[in-house]
PDB file of N, CA and C in Angstrom:
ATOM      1  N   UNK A   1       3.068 -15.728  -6.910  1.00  0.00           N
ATOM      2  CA  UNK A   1       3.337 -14.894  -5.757  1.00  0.00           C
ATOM      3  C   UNK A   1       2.019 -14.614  -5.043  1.00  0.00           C
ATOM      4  N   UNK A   2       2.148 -14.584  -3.682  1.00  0.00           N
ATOM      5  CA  UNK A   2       0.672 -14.421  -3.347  1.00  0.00           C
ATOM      6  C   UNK A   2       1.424 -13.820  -1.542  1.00  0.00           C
ATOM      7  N   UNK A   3       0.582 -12.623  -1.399  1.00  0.00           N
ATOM      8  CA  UNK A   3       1.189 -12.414  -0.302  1.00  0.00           C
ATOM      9  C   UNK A   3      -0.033 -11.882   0.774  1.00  0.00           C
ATOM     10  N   UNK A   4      -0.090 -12.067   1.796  1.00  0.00           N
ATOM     11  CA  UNK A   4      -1.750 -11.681   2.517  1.00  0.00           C
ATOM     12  C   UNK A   4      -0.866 -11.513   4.161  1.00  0.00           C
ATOM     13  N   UNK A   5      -0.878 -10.372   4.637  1.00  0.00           N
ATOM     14  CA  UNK A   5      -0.961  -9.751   5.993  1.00  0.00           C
ATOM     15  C   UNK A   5      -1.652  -8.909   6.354  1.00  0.00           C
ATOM     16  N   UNK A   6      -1.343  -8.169   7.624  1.00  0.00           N
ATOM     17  CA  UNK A   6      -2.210  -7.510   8.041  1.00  0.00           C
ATOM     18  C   UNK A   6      -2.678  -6.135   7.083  1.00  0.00           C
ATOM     19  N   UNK A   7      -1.717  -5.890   6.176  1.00  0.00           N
ATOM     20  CA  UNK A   7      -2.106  -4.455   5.833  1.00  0.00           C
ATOM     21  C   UNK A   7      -2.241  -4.516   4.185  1.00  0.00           C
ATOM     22  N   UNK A   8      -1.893  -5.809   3.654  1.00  0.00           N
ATOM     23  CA  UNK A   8      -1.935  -5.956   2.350  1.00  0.00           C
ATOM     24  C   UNK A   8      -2.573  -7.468   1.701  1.00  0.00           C
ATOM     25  N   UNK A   9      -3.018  -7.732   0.703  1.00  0.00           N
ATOM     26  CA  UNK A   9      -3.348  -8.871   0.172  1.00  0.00           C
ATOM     27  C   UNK A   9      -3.223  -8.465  -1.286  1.00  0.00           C
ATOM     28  N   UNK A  10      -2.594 -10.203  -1.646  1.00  0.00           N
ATOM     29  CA  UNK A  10      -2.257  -9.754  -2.610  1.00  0.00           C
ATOM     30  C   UNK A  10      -2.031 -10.975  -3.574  1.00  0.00           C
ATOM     31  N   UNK A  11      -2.719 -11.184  -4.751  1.00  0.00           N
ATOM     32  CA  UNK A  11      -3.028 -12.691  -5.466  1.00  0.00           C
ATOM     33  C   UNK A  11      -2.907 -12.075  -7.173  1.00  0.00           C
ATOM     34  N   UNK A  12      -2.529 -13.133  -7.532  1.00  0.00           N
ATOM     35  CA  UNK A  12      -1.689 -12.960  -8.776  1.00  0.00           C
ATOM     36  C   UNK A  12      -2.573 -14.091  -9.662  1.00  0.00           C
ATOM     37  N   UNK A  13      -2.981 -13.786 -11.240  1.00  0.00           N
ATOM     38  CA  UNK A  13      -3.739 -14.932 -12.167  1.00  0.00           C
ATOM     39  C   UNK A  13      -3.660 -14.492 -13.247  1.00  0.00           C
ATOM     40  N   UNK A  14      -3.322 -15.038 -13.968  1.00  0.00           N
ATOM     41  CA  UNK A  14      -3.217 -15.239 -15.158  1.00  0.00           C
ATOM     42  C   UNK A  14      -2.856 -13.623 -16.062  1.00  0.00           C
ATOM     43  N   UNK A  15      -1.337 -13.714 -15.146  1.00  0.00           N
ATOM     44  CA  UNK A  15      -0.708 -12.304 -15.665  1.00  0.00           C
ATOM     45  C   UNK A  15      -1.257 -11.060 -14.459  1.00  0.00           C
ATOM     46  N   UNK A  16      -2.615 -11.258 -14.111  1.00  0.00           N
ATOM     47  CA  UNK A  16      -2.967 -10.064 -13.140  1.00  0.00           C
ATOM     48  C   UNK A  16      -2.890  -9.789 -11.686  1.00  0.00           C
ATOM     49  N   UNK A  17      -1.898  -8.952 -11.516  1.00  0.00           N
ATOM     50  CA  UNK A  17      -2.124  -8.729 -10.010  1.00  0.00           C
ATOM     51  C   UNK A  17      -3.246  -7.863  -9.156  1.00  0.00           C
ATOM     52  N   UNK A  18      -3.948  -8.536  -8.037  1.00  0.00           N
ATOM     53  CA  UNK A  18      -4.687  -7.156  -7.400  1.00  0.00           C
ATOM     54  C   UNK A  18      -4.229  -7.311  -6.310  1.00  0.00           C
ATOM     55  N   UNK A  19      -3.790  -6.089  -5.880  1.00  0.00           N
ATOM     56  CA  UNK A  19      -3.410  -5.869  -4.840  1.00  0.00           C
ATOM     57  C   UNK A  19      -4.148  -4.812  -4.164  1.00  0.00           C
ATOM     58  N   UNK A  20      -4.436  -5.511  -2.808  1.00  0.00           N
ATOM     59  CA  UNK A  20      -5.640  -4.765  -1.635  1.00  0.00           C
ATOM     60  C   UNK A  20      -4.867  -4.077  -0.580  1.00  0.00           C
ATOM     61  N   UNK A  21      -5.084  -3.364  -0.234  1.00  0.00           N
ATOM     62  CA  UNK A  21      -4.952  -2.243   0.935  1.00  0.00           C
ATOM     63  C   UNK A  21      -5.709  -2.844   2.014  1.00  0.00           C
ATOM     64  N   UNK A  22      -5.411  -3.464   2.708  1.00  0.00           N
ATOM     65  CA  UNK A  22      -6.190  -4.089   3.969  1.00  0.00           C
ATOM     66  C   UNK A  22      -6.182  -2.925   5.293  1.00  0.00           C
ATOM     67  N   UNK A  23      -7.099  -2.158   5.363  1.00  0.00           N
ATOM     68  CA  UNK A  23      -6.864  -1.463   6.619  1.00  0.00           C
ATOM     69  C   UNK A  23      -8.431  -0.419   6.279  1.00  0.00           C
ATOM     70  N   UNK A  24      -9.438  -1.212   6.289  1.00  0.00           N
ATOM     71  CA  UNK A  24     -10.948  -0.998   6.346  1.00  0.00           C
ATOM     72  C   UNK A  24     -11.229  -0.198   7.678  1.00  0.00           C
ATOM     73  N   UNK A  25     -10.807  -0.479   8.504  1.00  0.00           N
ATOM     74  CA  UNK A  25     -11.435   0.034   9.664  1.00  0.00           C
ATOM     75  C   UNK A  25     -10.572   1.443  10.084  1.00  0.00           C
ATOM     76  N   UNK A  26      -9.555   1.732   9.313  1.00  0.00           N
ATOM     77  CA  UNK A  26      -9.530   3.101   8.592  1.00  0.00           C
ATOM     78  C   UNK A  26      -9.392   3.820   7.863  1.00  0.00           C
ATOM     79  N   UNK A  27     -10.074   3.087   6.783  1.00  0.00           N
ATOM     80  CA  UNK A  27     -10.621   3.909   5.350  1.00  0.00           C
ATOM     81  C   UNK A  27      -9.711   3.595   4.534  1.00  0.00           C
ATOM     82  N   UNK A  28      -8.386   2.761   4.699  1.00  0.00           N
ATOM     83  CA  UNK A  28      -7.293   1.868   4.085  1.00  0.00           C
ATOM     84  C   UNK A  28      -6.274   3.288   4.136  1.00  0.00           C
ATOM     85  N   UNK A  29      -6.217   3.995   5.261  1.00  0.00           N
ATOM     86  CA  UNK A  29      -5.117   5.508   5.461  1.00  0.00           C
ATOM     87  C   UNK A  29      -3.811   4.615   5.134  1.00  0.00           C
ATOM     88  N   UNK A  30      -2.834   5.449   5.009  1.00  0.00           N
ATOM     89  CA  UNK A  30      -1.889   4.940   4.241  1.00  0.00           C
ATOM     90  C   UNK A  30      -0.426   5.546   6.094  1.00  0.00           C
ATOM     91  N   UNK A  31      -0.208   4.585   6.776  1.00  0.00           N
ATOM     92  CA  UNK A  31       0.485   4.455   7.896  1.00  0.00           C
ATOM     93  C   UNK A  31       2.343   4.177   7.131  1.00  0.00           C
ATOM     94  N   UNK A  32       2.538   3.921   8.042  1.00  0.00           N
ATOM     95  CA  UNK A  32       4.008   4.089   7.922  1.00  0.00           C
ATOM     96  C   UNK A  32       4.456   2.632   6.892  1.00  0.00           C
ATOM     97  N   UNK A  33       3.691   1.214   7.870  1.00  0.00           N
ATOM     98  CA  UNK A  33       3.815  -0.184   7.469  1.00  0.00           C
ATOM     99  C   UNK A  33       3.708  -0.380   6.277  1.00  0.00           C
ATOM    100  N   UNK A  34       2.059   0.124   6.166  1.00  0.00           N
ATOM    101  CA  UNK A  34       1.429   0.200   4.444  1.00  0.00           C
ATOM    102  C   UNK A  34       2.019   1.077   3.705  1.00  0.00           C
ATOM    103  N   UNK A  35       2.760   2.068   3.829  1.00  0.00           N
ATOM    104  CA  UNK A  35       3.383   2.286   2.631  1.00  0.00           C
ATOM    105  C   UNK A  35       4.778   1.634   2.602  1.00  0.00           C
ATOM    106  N   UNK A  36       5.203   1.237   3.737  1.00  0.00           N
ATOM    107  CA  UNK A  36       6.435   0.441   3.198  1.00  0.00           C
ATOM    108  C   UNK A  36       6.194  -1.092   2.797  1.00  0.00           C
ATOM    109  N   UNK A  37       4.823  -1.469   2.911  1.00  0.00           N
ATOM    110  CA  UNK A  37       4.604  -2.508   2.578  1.00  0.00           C
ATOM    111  C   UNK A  37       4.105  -2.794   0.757  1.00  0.00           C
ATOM    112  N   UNK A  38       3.657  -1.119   0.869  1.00  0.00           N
ATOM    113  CA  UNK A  38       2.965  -1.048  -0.851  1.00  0.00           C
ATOM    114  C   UNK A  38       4.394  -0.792  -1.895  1.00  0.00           C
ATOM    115  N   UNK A  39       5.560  -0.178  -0.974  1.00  0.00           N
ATOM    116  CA  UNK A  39       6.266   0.058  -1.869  1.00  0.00           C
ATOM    117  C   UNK A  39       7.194  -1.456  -2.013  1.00  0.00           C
ATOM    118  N   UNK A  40       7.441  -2.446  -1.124  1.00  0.00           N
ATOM    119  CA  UNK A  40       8.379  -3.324  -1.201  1.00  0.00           C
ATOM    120  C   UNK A  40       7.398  -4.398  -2.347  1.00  0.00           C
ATOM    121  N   UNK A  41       5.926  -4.255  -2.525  1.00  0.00           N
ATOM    122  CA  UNK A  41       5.240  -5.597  -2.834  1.00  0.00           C
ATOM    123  C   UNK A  41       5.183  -4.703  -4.339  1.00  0.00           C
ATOM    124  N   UNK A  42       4.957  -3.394  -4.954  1.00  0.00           N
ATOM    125  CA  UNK A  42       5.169  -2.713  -5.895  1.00  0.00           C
ATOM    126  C   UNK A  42       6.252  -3.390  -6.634  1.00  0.00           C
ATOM    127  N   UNK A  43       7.817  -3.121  -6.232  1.00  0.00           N
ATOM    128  CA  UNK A  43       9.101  -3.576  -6.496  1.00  0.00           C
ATOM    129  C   UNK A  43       9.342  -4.975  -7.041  1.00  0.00           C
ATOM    130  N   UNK A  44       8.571  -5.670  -6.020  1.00  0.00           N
ATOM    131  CA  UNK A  44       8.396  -6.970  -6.102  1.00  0.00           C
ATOM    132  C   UNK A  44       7.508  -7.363  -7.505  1.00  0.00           C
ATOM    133  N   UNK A  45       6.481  -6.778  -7.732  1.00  0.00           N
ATOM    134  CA  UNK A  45       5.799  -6.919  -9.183  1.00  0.00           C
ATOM    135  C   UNK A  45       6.347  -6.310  -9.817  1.00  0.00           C
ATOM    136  N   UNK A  46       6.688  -5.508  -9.715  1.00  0.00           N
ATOM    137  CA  UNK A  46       7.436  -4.798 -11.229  1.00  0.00           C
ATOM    138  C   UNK A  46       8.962  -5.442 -11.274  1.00  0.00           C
ATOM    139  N   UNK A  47       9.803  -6.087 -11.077  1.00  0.00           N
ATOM    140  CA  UNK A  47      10.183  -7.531 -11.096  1.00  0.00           C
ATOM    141  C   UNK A  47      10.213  -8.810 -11.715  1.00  0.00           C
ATOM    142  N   UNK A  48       8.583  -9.192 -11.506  1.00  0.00           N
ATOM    143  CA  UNK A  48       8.091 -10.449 -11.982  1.00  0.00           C
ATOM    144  C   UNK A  48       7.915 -10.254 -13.498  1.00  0.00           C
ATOM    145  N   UNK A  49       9.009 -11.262 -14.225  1.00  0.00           N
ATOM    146  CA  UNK A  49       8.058 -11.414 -15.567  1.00  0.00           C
ATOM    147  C   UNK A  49       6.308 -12.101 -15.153  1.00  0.00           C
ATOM    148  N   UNK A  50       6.221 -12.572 -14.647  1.00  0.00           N
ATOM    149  CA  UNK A  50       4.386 -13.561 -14.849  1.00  0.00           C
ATOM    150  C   UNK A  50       3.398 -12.046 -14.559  1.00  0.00           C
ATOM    151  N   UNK A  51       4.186 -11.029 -14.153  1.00  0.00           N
ATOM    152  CA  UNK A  51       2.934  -9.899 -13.933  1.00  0.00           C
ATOM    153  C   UNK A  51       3.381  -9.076 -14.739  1.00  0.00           C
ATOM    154  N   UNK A  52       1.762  -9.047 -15.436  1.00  0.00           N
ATOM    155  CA  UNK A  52       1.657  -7.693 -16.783  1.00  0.00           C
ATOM    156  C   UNK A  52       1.014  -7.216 -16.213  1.00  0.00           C
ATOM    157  N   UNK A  53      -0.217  -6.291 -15.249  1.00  0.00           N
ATOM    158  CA  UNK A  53      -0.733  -5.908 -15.041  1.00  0.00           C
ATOM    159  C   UNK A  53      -1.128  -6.296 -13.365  1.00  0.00           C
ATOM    160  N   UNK A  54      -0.853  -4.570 -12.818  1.00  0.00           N
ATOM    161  CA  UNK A  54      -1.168  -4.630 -11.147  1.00  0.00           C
ATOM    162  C   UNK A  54      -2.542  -3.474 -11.126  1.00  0.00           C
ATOM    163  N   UNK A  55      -3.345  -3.905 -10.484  1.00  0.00           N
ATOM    164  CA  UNK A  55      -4.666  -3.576  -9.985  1.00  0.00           C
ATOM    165  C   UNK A  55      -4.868  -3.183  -8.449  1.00  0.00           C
ATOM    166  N   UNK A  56      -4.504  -2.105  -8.136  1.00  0.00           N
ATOM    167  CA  UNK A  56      -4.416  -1.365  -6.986  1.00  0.00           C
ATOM    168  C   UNK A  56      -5.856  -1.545  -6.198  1.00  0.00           C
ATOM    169  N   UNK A  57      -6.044  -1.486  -5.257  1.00  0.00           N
ATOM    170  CA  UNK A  57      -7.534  -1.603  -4.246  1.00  0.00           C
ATOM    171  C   UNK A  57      -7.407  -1.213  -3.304  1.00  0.00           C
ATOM    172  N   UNK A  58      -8.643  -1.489  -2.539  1.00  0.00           N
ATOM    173  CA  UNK A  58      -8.769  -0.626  -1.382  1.00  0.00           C
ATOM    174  C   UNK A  58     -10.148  -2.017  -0.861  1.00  0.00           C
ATOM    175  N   UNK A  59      -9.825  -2.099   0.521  1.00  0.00           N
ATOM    176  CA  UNK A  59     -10.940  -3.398   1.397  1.00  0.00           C
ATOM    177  C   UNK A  59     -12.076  -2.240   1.873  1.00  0.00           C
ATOM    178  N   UNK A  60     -13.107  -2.669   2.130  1.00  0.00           N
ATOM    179  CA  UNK A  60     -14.143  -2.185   2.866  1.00  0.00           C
ATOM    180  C   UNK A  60     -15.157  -1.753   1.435  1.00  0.00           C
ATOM    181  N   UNK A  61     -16.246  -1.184   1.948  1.00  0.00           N
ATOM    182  CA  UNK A  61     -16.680   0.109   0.890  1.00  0.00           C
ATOM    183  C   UNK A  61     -16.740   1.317   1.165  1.00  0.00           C
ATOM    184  N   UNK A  62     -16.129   2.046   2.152  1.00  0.00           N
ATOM    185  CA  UNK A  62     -15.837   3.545   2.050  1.00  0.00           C
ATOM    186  C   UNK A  62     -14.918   4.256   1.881  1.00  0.00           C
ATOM    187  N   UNK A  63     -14.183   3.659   0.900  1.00  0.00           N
ATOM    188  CA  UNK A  63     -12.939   4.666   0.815  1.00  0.00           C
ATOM    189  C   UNK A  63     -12.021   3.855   0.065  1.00  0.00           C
ATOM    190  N   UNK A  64     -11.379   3.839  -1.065  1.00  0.00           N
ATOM    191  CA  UNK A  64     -10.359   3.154  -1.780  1.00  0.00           C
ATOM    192  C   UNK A  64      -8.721   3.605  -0.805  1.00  0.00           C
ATOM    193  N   UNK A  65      -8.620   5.147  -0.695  1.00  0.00           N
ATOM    194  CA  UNK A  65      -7.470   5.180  -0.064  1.00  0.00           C
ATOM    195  C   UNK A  65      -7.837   6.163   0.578  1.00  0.00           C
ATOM    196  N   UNK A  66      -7.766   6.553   1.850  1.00  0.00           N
ATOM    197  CA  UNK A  66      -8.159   8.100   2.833  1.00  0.00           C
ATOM    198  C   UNK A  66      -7.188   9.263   2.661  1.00  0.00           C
ATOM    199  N   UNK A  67      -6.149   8.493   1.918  1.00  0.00           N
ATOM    200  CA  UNK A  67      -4.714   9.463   2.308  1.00  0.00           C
ATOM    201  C   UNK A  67      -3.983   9.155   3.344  1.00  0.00           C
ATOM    202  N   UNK A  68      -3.402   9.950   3.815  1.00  0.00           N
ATOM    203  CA  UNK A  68      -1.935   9.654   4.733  1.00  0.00           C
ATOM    204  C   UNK A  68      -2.880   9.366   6.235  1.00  0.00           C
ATOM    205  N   UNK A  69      -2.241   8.515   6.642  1.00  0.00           N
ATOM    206  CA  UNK A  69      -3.027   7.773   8.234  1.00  0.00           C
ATOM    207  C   UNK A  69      -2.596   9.498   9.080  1.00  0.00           C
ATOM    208  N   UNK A  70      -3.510  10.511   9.404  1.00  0.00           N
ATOM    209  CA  UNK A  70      -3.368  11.571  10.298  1.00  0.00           C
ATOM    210  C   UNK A  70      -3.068  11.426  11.593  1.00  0.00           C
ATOM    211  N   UNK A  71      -3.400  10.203  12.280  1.00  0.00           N
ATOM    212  CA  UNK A  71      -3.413   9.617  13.434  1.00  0.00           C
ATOM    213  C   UNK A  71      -1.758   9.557  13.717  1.00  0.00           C
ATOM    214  N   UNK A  72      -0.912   8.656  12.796  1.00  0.00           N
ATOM    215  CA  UNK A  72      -0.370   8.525  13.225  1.00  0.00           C
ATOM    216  C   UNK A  72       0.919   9.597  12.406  1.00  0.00           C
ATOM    217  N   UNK A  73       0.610  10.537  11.669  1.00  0.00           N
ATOM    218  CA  UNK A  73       1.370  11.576  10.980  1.00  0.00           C
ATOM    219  C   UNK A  73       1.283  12.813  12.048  1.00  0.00           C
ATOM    220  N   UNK A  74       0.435  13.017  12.779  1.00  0.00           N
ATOM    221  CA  UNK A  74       0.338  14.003  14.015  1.00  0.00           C
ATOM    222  C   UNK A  74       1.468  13.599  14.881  1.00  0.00           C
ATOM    223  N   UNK A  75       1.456  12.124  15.407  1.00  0.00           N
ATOM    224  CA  UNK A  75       2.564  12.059  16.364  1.00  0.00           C
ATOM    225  C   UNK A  75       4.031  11.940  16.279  1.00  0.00           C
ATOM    226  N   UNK A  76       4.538  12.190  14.886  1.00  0.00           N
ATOM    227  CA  UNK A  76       5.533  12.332  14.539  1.00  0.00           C
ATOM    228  C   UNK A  76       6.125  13.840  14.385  1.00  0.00           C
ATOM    229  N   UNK A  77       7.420  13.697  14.472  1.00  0.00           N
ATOM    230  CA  UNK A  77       8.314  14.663  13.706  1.00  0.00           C
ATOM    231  C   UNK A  77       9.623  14.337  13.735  1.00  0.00           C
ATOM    232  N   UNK A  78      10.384  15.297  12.912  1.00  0.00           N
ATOM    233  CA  UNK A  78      11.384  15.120  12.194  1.00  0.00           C
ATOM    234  C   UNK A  78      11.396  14.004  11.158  1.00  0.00           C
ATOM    235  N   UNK A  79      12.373  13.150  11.307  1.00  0.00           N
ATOM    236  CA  UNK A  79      12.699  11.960  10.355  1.00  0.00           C
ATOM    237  C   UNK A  79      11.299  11.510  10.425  1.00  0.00           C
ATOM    238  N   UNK A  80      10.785  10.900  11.152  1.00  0.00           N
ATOM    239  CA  UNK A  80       9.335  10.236  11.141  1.00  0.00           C
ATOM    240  C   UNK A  80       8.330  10.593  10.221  1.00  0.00           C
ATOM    241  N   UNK A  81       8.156  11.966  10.111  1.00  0.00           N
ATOM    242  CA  UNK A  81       7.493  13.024   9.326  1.00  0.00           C
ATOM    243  C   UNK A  81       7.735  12.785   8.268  1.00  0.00           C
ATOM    244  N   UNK A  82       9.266  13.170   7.883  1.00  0.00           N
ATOM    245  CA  UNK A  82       9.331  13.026   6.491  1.00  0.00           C
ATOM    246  C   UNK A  82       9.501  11.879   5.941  1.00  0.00           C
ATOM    247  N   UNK A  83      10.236  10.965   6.618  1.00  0.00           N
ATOM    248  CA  UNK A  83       9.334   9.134   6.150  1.00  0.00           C
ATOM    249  C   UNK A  83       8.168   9.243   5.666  1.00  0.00           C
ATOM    250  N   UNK A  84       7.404   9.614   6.562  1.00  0.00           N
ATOM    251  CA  UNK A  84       5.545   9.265   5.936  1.00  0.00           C
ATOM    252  C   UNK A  84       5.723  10.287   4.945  1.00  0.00           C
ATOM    253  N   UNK A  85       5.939  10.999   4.616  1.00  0.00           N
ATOM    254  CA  UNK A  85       5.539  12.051   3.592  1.00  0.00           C
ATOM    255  C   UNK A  85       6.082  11.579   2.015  1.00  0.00           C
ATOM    256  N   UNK A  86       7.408  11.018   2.318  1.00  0.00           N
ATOM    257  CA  UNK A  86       8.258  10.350   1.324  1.00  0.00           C
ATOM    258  C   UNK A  86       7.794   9.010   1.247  1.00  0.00           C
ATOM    259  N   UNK A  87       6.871   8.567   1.525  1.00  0.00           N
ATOM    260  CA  UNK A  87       6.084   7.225   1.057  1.00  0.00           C
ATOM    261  C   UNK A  87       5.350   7.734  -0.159  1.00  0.00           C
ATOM    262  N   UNK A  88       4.284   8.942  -0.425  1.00  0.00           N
ATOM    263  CA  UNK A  88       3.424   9.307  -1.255  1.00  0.00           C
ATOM    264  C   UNK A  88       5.147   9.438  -2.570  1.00  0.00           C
ATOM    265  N   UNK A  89       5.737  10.266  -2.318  1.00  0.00           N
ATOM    266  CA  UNK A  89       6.788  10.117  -3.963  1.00  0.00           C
ATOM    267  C   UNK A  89       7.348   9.297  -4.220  1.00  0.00           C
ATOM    268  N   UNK A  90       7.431   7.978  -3.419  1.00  0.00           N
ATOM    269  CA  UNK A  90       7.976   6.597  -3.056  1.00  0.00           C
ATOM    270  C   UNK A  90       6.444   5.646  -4.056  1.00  0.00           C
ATOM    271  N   UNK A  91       5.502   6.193  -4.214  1.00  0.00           N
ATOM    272  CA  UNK A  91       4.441   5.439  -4.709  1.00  0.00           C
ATOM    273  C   UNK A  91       4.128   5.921  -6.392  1.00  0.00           C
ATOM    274  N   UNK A  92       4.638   7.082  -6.501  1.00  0.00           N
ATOM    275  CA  UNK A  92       4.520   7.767  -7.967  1.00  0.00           C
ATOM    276  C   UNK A  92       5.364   7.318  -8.421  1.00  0.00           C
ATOM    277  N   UNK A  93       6.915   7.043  -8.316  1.00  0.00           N
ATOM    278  CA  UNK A  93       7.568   7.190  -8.835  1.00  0.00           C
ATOM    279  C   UNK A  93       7.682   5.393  -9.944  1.00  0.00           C
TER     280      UNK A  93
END
């Protein structure tokens, strides 16, 4: 499995997955896409027998994860809001 877009990358070897947070140029904030993208590619490995082990990341060097993208959590409300908010218990669980 190997999956690489704009907001995620993601390569699989010998049992190990790492999976990158592609979104450097803001601190890899966690937007609406990227978390529906972390939670569908999550699902997707936990799934695979060939993956024993997923290795979470973050691109750039300042910041593994910033937290919730503020930018675009300001211009929301209602449903929108609580989408982004329900991505973070969407990632624990």
């Amino acid at each position: 499995m190997s999956v690489n877009d704009e907001v995620l990358v993601l390569s699989v070897q010998d049992k190990v997955a790492v999976l990158t947070v592609n979104r450097p140029g803001r601190m890899n904030a966690l937007n609406t896409q990227t978390c529906d993208a972390l939670v569908r590619t999550l699902e997707e490995l936990d799934r695979d027998p060939a993956v024993h082990v997923v290795i979470l990341t973050g691109a750039g060097d300042k910041a593994f994860i910033a937290g919730a993208d503020i930018a675009e959590f300001a211009g929301q409300i209602g449903e929108g809001r609580e989408r982004q908010l329900d991505c973070g218990c969407e990632l624990t669980r």
